[in-house]
Protein backbone atom coordinates (compact mmCIF):
# COMPACT_ATOMS: atom_id res chain seq x y z
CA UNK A 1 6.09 2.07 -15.84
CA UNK A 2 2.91 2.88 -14.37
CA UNK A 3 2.09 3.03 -10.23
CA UNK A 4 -1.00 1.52 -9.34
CA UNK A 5 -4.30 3.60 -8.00
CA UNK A 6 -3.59 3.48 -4.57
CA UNK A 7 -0.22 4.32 -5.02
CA UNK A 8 -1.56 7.73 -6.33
CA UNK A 9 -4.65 8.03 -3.41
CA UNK A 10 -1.79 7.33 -1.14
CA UNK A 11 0.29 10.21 -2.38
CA UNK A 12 -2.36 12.46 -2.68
CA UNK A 13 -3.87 11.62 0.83
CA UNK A 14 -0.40 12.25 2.85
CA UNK A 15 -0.39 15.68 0.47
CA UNK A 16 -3.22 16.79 1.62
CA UNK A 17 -3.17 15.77 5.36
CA UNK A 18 0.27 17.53 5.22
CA UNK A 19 -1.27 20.60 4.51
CA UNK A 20 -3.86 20.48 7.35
CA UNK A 21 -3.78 21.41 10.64
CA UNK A 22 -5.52 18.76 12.36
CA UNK A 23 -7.45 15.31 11.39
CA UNK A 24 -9.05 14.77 8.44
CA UNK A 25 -12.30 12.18 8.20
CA UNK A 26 -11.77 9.76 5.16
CA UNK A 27 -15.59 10.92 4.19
CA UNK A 28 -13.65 14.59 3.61
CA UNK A 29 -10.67 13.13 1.85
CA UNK A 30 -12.82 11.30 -0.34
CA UNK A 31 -15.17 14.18 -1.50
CA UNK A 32 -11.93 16.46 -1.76
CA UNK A 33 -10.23 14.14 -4.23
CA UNK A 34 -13.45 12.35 -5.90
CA UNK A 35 -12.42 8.66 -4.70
CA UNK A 36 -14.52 5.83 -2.70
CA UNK A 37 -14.02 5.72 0.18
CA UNK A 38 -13.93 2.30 0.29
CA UNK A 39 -10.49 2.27 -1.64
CA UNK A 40 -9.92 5.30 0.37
CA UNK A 41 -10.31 3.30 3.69
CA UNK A 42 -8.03 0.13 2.18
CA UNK A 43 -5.12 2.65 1.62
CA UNK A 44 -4.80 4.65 4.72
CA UNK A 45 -5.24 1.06 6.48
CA UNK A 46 -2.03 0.61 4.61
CA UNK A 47 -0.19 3.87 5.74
CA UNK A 48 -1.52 3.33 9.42
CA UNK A 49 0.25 0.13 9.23
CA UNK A 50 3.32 1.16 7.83
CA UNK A 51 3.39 4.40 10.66
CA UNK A 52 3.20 7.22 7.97
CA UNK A 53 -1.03 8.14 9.07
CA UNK A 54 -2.32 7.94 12.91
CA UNK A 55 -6.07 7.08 12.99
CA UNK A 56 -7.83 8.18 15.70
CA UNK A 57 -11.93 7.55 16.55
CA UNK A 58 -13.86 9.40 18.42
CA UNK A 59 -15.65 13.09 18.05
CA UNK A 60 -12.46 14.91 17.39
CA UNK A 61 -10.79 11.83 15.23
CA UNK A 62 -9.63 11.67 11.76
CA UNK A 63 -6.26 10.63 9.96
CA UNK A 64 -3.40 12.57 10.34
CA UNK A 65 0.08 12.10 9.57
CA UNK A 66 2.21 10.23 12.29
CA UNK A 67 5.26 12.24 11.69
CA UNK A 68 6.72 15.42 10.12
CA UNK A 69 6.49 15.09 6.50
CA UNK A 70 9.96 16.36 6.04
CA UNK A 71 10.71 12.66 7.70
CA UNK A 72 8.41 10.77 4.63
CA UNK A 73 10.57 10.09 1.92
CA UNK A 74 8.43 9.68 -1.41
CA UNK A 75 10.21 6.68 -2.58
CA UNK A 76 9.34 4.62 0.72
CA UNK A 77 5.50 5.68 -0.13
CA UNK A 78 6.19 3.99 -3.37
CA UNK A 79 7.65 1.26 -2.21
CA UNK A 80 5.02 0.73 0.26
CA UNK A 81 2.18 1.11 -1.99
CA UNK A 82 3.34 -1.46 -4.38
CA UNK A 83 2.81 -4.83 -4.41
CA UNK A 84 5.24 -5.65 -6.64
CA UNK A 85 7.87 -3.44 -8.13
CA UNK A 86 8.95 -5.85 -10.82
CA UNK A 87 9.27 -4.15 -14.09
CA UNK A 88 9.34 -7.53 -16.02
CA UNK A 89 8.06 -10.82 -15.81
CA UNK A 90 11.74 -12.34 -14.58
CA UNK A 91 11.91 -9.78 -11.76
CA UNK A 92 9.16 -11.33 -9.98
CA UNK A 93 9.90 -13.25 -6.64
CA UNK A 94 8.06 -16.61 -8.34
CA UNK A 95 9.95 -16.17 -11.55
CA UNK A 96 12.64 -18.67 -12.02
CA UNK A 97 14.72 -19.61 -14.80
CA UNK A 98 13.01 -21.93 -16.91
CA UNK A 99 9.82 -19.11 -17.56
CA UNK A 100 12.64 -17.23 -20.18
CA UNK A 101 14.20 -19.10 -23.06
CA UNK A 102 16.59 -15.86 -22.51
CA UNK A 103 18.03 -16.88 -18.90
CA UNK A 104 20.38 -17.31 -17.35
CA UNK A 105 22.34 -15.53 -20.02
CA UNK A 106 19.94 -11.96 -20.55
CA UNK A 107 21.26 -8.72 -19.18
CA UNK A 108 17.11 -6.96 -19.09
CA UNK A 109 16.50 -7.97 -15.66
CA UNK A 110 20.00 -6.12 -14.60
CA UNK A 111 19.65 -3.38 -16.57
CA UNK A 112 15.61 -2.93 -15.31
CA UNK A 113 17.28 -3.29 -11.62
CA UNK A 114 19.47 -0.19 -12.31
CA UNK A 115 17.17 1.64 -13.12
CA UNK A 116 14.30 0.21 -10.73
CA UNK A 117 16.89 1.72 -7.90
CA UNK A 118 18.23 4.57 -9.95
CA UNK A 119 14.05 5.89 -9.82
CA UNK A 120 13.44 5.02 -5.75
CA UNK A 121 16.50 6.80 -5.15
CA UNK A 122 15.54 10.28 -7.20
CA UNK A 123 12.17 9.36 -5.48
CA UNK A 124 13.89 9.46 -2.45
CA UNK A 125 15.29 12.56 -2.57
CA UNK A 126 12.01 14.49 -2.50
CA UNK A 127 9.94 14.36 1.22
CA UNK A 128 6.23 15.17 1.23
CA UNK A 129 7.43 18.43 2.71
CA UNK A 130 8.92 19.16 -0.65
CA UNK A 131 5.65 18.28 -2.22
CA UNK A 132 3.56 20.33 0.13
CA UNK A 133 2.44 23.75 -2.20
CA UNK A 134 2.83 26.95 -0.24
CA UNK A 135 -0.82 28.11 -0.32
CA UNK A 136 -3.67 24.98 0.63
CA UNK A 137 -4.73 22.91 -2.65
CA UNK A 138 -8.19 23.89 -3.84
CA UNK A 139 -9.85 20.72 -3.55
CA UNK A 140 -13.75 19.88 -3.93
CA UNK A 141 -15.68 20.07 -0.38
């Protein structure tokens, strides 16, 4: 299983606006982690909508998060971030039962869903609090 690219910017952004004291530009987050800020701007359009980053204009505006990050559970971010969390074909909402010659009868998709929910849940344990390092991150300014 691999997450997607914003599912790693998005990560990496509420890291390092956890870690800040105030608002962050996307022009700053961008530098820092080497990303365009263009795909930059597409994520945290995605974690403003789902409530995890406030974005505010103006002279003293930025992105910041819109709670305590010992309230963002990991596993939501995930969740959030991807479109689809099927780990095969059959788990896909538009899968049906005639795309397998193996259905109805195959156990994969079960066993996949076990373990699909087994990972959100260990995700789910850790809150960006827990993923916050105790001295800033070095990043590129």
């Amino acid at each position: 299983m691999q997450l997607n690219l914003s599912t790693d910017i998005a990560l990496r952004t509420l890291i390092y606006l956890g870690q800040k004291d105030g608002p962050a530009t996307i022009t700053e987050v961008s530098t820092a982690f080497g990303i365009a800020k263009t795909h930059l701007m597409k994520v945290v359009m995605t974690l403003v909508a789902q409530e995890l980053v406030i974005s505010e204009r103006g002279r003293n505006g930025g992105i910041r998060l819109a709670r305590d990050a010992a309230k963002i559970r990991i596993g939501d971010v995930v969740q959030t971030m991807e479109p689809t969390m099927a780990l095969v074909y059959c788990m896909r909402p538009e899968a049906d039962e005639s795309d397998c010659p193996l259905l109805p009868n195959c156990k994969l998709k079960k066993t996949f869903a076990k373990a699909q929910k087994t990972f959100l849940a260990a995700l789910n344990e850790s809150a960006l609090s827990d993923l916050l390092p105790a001295r800033p991150l070095k990043v590129k300014a």
